[in-house]
N, C-alpha and C. Protein backbone atom coordinates (compact mmCIF):
# COMPACT_ATOMS: atom_id res chain seq x y z
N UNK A 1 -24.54 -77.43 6.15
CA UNK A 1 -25.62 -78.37 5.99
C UNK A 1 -25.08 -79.63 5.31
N UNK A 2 -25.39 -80.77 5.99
CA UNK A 2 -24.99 -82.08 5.21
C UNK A 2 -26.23 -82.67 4.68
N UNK A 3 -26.24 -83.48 3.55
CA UNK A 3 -27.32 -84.49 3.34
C UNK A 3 -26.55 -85.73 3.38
N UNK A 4 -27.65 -86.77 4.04
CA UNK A 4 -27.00 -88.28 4.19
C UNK A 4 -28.50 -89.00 3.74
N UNK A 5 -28.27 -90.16 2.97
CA UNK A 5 -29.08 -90.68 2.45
C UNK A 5 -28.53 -92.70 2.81
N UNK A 6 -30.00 -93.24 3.39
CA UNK A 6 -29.52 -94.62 3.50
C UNK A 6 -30.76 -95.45 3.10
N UNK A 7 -30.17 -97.17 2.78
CA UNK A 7 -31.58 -97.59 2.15
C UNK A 7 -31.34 -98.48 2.82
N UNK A 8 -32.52 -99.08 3.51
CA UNK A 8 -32.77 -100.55 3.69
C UNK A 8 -33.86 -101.48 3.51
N UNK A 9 -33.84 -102.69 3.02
CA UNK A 9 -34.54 -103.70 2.77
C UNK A 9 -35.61 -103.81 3.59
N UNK A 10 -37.06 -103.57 3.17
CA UNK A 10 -38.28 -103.89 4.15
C UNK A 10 -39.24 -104.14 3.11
N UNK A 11 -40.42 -104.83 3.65
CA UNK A 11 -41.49 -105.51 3.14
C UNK A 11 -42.75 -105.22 4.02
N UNK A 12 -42.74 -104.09 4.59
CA UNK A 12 -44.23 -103.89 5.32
C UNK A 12 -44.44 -102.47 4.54
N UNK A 13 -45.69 -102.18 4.14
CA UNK A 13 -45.77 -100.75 3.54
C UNK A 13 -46.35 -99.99 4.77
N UNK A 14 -46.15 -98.95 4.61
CA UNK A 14 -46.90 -98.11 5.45
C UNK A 14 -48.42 -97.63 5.17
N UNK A 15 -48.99 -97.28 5.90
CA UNK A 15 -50.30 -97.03 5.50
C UNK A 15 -50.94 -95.62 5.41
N UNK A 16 -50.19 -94.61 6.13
CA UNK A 16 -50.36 -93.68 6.10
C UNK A 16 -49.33 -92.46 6.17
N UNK A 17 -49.24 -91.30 6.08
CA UNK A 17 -48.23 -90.31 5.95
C UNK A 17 -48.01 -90.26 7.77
N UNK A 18 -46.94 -89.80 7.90
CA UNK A 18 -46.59 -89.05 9.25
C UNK A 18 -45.55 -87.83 9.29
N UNK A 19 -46.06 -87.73 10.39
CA UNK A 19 -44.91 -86.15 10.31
C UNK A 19 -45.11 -86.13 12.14
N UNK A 20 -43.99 -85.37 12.44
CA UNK A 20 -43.82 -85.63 14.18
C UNK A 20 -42.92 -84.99 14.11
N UNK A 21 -42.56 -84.41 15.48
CA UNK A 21 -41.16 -83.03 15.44
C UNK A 21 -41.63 -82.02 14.75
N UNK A 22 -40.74 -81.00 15.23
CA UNK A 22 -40.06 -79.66 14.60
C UNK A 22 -38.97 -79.08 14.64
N UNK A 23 -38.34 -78.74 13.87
CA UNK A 23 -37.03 -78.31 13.51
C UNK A 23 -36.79 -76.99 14.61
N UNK A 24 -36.13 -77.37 15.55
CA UNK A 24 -35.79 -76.19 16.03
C UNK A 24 -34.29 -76.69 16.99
N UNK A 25 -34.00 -75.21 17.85
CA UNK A 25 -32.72 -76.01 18.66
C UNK A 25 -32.96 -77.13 19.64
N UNK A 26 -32.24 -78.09 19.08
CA UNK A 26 -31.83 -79.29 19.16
C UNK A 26 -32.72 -80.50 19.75
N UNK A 27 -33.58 -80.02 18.14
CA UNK A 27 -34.70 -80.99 17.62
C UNK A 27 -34.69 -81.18 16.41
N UNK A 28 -35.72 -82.32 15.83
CA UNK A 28 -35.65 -82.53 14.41
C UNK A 28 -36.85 -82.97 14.52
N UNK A 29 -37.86 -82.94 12.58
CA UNK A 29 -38.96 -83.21 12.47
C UNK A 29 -38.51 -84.75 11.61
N UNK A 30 -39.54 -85.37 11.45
CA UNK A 30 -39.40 -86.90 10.96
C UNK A 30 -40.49 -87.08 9.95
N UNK A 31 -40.31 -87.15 8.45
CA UNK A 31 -41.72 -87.44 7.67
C UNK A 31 -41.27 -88.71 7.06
N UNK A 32 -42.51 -89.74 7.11
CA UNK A 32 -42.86 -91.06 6.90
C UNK A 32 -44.08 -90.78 5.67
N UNK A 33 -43.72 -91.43 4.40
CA UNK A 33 -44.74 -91.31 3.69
C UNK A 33 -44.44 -92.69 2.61
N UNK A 34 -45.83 -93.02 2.83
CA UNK A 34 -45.97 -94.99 2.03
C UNK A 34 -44.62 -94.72 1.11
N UNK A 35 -44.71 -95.93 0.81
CA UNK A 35 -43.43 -96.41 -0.46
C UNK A 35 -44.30 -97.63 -1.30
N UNK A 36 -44.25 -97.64 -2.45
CA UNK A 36 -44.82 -98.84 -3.14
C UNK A 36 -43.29 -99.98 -3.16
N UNK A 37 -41.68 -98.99 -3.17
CA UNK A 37 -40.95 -99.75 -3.07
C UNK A 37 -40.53 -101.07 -1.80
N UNK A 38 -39.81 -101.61 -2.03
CA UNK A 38 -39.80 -102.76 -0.80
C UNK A 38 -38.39 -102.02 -0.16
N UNK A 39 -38.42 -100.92 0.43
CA UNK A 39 -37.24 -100.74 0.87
C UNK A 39 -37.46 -99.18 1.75
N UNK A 40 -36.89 -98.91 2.71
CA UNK A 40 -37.11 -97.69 3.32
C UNK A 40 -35.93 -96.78 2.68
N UNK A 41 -36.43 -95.81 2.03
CA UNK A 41 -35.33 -94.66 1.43
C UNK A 41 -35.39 -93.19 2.42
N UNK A 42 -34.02 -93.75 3.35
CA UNK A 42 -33.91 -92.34 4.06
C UNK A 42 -32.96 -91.05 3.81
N UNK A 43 -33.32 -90.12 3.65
CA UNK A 43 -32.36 -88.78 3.47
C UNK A 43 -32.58 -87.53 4.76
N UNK A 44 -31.54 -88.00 5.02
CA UNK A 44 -30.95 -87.25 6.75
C UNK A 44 -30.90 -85.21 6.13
N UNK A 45 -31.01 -84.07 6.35
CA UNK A 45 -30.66 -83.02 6.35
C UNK A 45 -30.70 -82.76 7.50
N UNK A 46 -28.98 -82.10 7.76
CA UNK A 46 -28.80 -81.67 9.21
C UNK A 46 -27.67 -80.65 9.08
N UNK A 47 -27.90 -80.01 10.29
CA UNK A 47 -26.55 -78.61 10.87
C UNK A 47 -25.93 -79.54 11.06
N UNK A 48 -25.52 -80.40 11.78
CA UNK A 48 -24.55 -81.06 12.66
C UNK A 48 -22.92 -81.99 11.31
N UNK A 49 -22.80 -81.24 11.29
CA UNK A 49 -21.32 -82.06 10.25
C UNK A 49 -20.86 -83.21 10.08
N UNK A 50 -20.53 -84.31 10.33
CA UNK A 50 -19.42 -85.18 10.48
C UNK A 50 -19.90 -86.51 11.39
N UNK A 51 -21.02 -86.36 11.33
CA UNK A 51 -22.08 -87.65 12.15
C UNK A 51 -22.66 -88.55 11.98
N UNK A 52 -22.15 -88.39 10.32
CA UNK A 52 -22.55 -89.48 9.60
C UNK A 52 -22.33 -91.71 9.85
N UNK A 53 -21.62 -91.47 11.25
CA UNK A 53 -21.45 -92.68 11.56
C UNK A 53 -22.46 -92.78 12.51
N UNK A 54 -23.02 -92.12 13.48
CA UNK A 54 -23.64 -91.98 14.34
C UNK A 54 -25.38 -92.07 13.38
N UNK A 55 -25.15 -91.65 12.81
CA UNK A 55 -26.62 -91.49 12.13
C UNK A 55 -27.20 -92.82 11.67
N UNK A 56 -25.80 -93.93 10.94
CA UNK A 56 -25.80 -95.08 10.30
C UNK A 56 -26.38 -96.01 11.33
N UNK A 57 -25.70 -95.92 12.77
CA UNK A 57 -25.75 -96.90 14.13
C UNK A 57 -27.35 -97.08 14.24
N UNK A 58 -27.59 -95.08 14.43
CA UNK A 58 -29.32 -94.99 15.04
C UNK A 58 -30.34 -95.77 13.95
N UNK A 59 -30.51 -95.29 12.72
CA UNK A 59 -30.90 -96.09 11.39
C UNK A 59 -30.43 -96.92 11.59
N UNK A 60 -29.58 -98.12 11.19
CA UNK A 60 -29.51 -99.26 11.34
C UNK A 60 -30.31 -100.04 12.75
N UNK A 61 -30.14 -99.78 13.68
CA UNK A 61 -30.64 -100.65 15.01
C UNK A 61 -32.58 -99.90 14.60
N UNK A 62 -32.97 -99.01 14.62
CA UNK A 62 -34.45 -98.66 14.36
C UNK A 62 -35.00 -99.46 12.85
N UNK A 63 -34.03 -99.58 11.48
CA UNK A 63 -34.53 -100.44 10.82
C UNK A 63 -34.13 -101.95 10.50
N UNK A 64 -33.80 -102.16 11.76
CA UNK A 64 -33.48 -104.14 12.03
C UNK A 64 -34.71 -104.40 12.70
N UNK A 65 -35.21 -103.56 13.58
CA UNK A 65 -36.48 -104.25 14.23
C UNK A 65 -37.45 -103.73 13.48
N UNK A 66 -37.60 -102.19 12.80
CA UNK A 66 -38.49 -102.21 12.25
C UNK A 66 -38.57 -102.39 10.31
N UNK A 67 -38.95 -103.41 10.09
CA UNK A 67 -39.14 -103.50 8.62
C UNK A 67 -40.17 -103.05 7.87
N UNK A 68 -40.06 -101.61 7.90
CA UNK A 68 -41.14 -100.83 7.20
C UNK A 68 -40.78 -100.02 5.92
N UNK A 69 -41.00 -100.59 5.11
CA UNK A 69 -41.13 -99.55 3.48
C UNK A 69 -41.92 -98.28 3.91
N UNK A 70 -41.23 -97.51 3.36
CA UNK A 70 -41.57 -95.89 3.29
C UNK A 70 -40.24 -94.91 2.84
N UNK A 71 -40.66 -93.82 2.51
CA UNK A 71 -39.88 -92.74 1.87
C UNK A 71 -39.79 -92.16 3.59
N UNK A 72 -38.64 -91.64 3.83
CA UNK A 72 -38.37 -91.37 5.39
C UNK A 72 -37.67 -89.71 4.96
N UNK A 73 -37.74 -88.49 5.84
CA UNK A 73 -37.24 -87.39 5.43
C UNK A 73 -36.84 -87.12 6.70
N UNK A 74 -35.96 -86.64 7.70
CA UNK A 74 -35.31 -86.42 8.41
C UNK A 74 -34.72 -85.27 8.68
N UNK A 75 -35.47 -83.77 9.24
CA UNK A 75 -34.34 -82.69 9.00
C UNK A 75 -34.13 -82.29 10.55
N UNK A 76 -33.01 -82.34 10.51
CA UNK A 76 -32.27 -82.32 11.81
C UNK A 76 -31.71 -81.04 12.13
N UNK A 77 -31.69 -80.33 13.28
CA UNK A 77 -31.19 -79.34 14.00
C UNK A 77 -30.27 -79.59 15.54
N UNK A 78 -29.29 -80.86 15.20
CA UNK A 78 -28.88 -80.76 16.57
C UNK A 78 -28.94 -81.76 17.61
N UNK A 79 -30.76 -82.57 17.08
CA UNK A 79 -31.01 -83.71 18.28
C UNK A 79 -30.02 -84.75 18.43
N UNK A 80 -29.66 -85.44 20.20
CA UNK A 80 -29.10 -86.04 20.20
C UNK A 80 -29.70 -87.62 19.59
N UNK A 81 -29.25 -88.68 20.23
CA UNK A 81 -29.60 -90.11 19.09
C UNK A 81 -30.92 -90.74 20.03
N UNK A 82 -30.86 -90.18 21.03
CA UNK A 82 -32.03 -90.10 21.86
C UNK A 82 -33.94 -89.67 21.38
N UNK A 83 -33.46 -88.50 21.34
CA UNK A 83 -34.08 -87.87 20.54
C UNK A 83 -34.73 -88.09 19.01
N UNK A 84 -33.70 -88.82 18.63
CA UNK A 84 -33.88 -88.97 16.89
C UNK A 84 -34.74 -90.76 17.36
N UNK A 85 -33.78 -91.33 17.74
CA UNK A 85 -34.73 -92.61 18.09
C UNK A 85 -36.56 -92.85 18.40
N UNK A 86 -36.86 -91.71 19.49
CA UNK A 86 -37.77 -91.78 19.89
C UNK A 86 -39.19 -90.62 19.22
N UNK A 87 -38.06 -89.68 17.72
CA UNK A 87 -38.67 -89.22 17.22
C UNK A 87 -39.85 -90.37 16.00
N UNK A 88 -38.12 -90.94 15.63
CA UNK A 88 -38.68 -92.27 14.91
C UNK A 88 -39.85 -93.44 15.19
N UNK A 89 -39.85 -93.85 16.54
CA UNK A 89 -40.99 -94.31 17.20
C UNK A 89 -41.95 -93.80 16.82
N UNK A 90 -42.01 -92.05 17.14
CA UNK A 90 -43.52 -91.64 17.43
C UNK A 90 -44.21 -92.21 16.33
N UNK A 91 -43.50 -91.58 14.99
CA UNK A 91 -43.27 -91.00 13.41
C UNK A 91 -44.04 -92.53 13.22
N UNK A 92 -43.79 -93.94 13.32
CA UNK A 92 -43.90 -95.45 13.00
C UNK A 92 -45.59 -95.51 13.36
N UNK A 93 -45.15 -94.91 14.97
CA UNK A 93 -46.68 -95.16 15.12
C UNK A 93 -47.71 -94.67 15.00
N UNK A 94 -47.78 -93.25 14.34
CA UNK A 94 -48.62 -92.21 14.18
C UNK A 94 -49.22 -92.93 12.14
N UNK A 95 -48.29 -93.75 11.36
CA UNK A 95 -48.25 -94.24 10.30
C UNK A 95 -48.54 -95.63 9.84
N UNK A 96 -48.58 -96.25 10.82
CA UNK A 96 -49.21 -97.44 11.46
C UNK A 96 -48.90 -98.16 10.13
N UNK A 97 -48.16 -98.91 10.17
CA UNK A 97 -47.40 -100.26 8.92
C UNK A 97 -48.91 -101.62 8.58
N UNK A 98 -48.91 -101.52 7.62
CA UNK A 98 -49.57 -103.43 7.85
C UNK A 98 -48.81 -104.44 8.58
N UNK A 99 -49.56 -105.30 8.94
CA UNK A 99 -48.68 -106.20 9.11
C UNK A 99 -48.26 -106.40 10.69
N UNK A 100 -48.54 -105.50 11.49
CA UNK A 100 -48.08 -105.72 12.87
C UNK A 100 -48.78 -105.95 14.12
C-alpha cells in the first residue's frame, strides 16, 4: 500500500460532500468534502506501487482546469488514469463548486 499526498492552489469552495466509486478490482472510490482552505489537499491510497508520477500528470491536468478547494480522498485499487479522471469528473459534479 502506498500513500501519496498533493496540494494545489484553488479558490472555489465546494459546496457539498461527494463520494462516487468503489474500491474494488480495478476501480477506485473518490471523496470530495468542502475545504474552508484555499487549496485542494489530496491523499492518493493505492495497491498499485511506483505510480506516483502518473498520479502527479492525472492531478495536475484535472486541477489546472479545475480550481476547486476541497479535502480530496482517493483510494485506489488498480484503476487505470482513465478511470481515475472520469472518476474525478463525476466526484466535481455530484459536489457542485460555487462559482461555475
Amino acid at each position: 500500500m502506498e500513500t501519496l499526498t498533493f496540494l494545489y492552489k484553488a479558490t472555489k469552495p465546494m459546496t457539498r460532500c461527494a463520494h462516487v466509486g468503489v474500491v474494488g478490482s480495478g476501480d477506485l472510490e473518490v471523496l470530495f468534502e468542502p475545504s474552508e482552505e484555499q487549496q485542494a489537499h489530496v491523499v492518493v491510497r493505492t495497491g498499485a506501487i511506483g505510480f506516483g508520477e502518473t498520479w502527479k500528470a492525472v492531478l495536475d491536468r484535472f486541477f489546472t482546469v479545475n480550481d476547486v478547494a476541497a479535502k480530496v480522498t482517493i483510494n485506489d485499487f488498480g484503476a487505470t488514469p482513465g478511470v481515475v479522471s472520469m472518476r474525478l469528473a463525476q466526484a466535481l459534479e455530484v459536489g457542485w463548486y460555487e462559482g461555475n
